[in-house]
PDB file of N, CA and C in Angstrom:
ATOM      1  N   UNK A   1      16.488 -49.369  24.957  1.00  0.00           N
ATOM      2  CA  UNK A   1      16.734 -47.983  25.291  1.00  0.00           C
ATOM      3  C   UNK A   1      15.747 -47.591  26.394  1.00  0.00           C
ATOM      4  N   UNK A   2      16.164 -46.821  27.338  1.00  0.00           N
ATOM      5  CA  UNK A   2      15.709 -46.244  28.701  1.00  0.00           C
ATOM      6  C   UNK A   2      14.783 -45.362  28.006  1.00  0.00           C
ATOM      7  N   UNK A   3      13.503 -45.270  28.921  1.00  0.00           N
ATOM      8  CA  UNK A   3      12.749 -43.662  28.388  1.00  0.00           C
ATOM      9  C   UNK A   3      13.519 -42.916  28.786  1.00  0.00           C
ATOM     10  N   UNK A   4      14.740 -42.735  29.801  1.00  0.00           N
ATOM     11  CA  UNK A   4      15.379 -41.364  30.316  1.00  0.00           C
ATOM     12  C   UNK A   4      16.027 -40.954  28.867  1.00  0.00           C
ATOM     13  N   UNK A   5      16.512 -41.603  28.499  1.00  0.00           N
ATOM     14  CA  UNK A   5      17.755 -42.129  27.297  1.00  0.00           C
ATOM     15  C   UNK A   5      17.159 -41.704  25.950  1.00  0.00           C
ATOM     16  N   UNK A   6      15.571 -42.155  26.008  1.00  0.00           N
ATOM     17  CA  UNK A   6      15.024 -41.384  24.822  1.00  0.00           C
ATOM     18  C   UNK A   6      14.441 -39.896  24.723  1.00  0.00           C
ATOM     19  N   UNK A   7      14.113 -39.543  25.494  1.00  0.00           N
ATOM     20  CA  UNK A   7      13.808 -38.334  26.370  1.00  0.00           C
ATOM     21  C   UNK A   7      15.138 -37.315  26.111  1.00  0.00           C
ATOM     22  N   UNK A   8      16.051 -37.811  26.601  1.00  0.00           N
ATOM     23  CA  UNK A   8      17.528 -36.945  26.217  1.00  0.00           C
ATOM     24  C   UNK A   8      17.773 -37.030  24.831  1.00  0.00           C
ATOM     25  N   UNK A   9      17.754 -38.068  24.268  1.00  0.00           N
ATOM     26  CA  UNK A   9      17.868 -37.848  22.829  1.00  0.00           C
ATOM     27  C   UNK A   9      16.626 -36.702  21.832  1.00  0.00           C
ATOM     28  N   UNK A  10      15.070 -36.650  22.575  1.00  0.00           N
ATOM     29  CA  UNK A  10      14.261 -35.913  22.218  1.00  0.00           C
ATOM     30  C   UNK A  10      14.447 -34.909  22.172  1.00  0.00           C
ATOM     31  N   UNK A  11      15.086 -34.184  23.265  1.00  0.00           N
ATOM     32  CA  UNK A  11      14.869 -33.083  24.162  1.00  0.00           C
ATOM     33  C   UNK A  11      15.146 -31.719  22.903  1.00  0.00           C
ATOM     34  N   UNK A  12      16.731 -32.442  22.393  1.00  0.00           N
ATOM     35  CA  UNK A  12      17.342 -31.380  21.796  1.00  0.00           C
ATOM     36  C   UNK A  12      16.918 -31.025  20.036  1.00  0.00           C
ATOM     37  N   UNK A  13      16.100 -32.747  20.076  1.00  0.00           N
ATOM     38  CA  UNK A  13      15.016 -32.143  18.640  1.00  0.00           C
ATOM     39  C   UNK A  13      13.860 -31.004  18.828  1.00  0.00           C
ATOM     40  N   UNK A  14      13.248 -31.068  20.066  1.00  0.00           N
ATOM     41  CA  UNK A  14      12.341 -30.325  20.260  1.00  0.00           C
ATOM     42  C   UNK A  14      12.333 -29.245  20.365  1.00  0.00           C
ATOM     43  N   UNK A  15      13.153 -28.637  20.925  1.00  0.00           N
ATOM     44  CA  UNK A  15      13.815 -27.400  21.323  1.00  0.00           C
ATOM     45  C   UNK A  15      14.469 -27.466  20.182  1.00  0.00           C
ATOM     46  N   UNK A  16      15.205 -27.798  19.338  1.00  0.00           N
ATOM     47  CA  UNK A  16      15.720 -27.053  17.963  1.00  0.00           C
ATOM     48  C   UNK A  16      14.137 -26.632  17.067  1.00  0.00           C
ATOM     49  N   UNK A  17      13.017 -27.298  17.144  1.00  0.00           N
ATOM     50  CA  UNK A  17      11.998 -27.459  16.268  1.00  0.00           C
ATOM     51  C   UNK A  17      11.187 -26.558  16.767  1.00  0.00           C
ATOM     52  N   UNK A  18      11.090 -26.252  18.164  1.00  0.00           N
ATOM     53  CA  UNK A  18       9.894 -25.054  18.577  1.00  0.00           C
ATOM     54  C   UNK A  18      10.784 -23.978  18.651  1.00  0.00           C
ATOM     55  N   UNK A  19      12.335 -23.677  18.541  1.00  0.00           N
ATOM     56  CA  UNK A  19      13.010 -22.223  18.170  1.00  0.00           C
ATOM     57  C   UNK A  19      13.007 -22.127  16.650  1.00  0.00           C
ATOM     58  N   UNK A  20      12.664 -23.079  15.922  1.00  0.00           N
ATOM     59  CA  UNK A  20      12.176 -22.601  14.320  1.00  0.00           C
ATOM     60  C   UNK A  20      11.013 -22.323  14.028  1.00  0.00           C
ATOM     61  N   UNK A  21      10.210 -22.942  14.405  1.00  0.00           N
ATOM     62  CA  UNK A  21       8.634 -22.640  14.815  1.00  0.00           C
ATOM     63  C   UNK A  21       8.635 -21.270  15.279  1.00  0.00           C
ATOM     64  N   UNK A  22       9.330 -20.911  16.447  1.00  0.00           N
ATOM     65  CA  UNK A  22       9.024 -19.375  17.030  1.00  0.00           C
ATOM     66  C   UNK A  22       9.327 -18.212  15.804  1.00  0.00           C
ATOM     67  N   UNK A  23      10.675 -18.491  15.042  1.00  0.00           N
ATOM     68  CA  UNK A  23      11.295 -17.914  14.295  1.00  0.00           C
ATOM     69  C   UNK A  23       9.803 -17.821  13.118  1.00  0.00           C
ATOM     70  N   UNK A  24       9.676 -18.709  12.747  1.00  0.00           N
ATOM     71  CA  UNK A  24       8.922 -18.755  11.430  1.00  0.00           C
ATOM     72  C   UNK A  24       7.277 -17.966  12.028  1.00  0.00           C
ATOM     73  N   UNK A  25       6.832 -17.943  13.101  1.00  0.00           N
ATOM     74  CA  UNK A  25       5.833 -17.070  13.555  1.00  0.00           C
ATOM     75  C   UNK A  25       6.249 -15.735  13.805  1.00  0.00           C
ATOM     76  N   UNK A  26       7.601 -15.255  14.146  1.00  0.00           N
ATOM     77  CA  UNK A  26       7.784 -14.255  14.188  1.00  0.00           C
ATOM     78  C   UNK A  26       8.228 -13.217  12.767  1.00  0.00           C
ATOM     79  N   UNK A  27       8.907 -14.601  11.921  1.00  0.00           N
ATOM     80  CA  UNK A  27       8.568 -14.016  10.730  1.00  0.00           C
ATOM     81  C   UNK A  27       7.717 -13.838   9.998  1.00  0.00           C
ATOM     82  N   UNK A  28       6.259 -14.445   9.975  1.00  0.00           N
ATOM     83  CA  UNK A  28       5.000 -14.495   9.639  1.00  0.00           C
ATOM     84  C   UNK A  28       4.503 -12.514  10.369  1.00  0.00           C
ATOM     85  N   UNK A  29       4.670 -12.374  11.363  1.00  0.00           N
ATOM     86  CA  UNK A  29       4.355 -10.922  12.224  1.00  0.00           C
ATOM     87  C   UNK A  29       5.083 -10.359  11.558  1.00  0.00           C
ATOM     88  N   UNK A  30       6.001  -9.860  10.815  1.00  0.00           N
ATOM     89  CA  UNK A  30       6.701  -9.169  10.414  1.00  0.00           C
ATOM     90  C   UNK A  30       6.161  -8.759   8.987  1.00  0.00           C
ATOM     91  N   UNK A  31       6.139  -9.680   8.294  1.00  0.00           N
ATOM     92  CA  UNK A  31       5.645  -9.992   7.006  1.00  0.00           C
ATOM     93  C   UNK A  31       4.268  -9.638   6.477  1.00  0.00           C
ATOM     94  N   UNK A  32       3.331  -9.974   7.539  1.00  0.00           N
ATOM     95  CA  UNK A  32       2.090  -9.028   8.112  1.00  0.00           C
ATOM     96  C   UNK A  32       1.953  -7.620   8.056  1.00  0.00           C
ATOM     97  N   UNK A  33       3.104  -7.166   9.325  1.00  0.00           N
ATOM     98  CA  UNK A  33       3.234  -5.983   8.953  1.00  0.00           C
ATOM     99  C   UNK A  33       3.695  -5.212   7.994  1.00  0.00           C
ATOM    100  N   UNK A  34       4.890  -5.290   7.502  1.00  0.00           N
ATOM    101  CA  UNK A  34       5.218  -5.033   5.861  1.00  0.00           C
ATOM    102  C   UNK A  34       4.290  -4.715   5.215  1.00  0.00           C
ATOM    103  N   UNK A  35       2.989  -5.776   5.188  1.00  0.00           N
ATOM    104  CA  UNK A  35       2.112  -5.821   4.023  1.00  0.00           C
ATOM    105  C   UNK A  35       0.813  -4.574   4.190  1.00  0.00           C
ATOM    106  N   UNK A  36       0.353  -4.750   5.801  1.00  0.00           N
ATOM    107  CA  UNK A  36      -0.122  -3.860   6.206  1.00  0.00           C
ATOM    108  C   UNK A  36       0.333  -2.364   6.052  1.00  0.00           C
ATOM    109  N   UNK A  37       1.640  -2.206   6.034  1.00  0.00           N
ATOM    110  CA  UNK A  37       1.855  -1.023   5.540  1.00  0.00           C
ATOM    111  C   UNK A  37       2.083  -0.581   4.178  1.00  0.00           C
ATOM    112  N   UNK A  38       2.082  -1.293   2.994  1.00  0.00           N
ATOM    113  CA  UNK A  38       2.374  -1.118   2.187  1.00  0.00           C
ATOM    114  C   UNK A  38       0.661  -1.246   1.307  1.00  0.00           C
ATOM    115  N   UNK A  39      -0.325  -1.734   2.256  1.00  0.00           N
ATOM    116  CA  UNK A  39      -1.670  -1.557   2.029  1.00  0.00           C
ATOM    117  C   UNK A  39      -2.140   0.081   2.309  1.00  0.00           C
ATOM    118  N   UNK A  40      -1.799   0.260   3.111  1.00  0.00           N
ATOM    119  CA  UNK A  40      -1.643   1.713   3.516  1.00  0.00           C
ATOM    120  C   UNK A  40      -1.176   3.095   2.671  1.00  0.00           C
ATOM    121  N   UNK A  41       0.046   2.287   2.399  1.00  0.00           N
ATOM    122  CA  UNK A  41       0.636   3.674   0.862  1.00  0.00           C
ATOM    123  C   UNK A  41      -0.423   3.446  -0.177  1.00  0.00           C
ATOM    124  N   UNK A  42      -0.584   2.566  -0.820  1.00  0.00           N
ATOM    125  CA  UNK A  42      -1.191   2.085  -1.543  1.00  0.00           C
ATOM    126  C   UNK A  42      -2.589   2.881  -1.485  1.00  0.00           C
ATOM    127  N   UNK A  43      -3.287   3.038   0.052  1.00  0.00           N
ATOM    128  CA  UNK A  43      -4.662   3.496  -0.129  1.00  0.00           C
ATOM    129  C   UNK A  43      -4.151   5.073  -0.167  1.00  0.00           C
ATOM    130  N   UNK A  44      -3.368   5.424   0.421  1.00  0.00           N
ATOM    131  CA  UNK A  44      -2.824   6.553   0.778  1.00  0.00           C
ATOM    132  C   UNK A  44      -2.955   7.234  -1.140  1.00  0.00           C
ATOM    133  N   UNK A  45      -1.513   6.401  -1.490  1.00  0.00           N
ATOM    134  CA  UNK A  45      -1.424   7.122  -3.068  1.00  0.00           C
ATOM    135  C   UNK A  45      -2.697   6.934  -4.420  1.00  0.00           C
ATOM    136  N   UNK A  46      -3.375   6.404  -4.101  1.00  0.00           N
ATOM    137  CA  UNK A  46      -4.505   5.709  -4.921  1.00  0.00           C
ATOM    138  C   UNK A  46      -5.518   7.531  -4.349  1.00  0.00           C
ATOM    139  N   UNK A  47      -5.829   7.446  -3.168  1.00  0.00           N
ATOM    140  CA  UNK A  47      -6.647   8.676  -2.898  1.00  0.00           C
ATOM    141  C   UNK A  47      -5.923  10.285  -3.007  1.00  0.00           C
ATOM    142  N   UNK A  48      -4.574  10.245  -3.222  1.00  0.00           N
ATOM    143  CA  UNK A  48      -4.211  11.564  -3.761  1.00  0.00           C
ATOM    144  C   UNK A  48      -4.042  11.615  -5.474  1.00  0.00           C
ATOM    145  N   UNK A  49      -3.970  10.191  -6.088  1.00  0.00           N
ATOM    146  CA  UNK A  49      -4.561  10.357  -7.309  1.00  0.00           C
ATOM    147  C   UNK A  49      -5.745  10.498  -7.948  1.00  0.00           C
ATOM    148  N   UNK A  50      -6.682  10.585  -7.215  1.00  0.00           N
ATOM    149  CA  UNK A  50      -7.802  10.685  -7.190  1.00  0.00           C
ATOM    150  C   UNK A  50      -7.849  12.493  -7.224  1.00  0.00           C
ATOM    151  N   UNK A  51      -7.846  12.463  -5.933  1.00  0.00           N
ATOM    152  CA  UNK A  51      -7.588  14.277  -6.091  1.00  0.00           C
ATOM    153  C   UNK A  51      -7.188  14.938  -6.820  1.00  0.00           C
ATOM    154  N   UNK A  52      -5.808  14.268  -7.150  1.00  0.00           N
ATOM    155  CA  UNK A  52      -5.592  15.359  -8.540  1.00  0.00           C
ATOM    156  C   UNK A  52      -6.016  15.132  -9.955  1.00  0.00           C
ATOM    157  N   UNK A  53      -6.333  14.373  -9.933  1.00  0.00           N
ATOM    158  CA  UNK A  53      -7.420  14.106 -11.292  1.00  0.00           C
ATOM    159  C   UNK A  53      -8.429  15.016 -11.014  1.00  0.00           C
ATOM    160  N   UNK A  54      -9.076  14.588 -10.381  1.00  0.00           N
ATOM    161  CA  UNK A  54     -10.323  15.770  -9.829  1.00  0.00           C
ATOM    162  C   UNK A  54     -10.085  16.876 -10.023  1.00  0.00           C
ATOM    163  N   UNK A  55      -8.715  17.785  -9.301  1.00  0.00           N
ATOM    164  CA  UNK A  55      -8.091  19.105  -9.158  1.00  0.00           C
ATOM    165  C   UNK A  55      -7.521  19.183 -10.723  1.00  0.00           C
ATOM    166  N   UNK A  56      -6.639  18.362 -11.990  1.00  0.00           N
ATOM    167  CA  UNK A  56      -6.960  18.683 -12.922  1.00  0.00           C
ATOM    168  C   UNK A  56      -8.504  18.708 -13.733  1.00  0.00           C
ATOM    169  N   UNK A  57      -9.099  17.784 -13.896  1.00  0.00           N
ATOM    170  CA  UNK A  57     -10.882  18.213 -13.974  1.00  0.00           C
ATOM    171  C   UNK A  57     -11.190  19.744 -14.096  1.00  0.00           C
ATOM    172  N   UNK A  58     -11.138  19.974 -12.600  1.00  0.00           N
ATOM    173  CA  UNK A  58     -11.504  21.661 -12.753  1.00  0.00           C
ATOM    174  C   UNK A  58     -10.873  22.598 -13.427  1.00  0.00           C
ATOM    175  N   UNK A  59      -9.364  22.333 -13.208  1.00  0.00           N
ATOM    176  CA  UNK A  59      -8.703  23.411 -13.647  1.00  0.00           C
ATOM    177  C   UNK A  59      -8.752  23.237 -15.453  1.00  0.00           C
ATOM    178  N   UNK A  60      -8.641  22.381 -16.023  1.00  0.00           N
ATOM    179  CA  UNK A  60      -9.333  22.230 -17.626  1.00  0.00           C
ATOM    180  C   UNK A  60     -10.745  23.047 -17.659  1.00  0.00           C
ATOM    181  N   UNK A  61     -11.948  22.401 -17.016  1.00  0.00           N
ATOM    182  CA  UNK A  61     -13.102  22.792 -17.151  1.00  0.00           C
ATOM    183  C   UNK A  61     -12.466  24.478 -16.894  1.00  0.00           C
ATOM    184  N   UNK A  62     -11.917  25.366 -15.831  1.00  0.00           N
ATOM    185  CA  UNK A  62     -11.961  26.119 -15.888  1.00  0.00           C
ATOM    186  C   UNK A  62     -11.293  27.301 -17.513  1.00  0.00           C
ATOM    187  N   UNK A  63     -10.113  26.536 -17.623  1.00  0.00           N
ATOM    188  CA  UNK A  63      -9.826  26.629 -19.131  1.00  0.00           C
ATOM    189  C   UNK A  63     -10.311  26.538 -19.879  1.00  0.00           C
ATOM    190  N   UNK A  64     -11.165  25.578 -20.309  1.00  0.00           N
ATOM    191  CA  UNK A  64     -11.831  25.838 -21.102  1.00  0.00           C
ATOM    192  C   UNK A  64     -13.216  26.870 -21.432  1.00  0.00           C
ATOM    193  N   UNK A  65     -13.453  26.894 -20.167  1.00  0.00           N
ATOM    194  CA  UNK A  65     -14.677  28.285 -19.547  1.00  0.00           C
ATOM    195  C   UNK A  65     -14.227  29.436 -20.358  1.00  0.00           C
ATOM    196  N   UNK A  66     -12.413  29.956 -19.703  1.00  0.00           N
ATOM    197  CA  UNK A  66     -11.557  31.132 -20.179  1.00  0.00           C
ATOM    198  C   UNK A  66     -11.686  31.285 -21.543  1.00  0.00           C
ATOM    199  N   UNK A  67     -11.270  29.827 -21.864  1.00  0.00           N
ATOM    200  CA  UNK A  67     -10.869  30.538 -23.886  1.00  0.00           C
ATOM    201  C   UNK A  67     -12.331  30.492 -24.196  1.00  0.00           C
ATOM    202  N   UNK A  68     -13.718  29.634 -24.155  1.00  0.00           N
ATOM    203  CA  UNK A  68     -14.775  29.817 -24.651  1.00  0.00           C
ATOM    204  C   UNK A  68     -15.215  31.703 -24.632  1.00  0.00           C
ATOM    205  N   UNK A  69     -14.811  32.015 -23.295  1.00  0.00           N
ATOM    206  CA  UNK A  69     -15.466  33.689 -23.123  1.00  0.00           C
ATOM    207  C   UNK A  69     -14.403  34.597 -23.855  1.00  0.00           C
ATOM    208  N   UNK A  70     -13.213  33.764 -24.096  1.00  0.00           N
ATOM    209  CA  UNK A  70     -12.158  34.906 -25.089  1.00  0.00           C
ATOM    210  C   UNK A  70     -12.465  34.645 -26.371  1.00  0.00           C
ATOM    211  N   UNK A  71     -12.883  33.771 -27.077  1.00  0.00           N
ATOM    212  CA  UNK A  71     -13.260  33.667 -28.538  1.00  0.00           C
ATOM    213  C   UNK A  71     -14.949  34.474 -28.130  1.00  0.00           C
ATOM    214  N   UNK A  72     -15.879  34.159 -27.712  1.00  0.00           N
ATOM    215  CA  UNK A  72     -16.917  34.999 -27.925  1.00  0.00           C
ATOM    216  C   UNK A  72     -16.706  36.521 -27.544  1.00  0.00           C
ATOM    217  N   UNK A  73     -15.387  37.354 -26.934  1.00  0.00           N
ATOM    218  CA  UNK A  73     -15.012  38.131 -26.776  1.00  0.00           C
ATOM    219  C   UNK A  73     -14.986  38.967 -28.433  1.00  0.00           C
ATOM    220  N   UNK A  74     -13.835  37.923 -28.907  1.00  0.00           N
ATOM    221  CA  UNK A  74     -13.415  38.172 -30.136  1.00  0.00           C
ATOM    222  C   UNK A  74     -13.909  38.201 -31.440  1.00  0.00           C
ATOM    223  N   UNK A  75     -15.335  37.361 -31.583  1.00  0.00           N
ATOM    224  CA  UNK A  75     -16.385  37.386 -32.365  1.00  0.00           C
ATOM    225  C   UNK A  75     -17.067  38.260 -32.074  1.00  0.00           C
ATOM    226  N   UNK A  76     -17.235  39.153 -30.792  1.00  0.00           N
ATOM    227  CA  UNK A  76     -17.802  40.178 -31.185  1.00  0.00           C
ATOM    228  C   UNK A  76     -17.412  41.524 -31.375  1.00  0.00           C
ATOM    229  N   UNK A  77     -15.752  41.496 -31.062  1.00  0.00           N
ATOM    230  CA  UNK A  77     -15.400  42.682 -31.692  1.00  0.00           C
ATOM    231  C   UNK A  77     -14.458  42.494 -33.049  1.00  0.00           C
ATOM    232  N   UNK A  78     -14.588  41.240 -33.646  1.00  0.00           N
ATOM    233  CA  UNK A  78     -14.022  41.202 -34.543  1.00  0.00           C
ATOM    234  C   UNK A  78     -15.054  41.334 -36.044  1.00  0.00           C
ATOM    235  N   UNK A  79     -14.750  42.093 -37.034  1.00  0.00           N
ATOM    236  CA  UNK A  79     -16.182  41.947 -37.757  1.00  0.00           C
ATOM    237  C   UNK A  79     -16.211  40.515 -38.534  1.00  0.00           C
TER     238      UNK A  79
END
């Protein structure tokens, strides 16, 4: 067999093998990104649960402030 001869027979492995290669890097970038964004919600919803834990926190503590000053209300005008 000719190197021209093997060369032509190469050609069309190579080029089928570096357009799967491209494919599989471009699906790797994709997949990346996906993840990157879904790292993102993730920090996103993690820090507004945070907040409202916090924002319930107060609003209990504040409840409980209310009824503590309505029962000592009531102990002292109750005999």
């Amino acid at each position: 067999m000719t190197p021209d001869r093997r060369l032509d027979q190469l050609e069309p492995i190579m080029a089928d093998s570096l357009q799967k290669i491209d494919r599989l890097i471009e699906g790797q970038g994709q997949i990346l990104e996906v993840a990157t964004r879904a790292d993102q919600k993730a920090d996103i919803t993690a820090k507004g649960v945070a907040e409202l834990t916090i924002s319930t926190q107060r609003q209990y503590e504040d409840l409980k402030a209310g009824q503590e000053a309505i029962m000592q209300y009531l102990r002292e005008k109750l005999p």
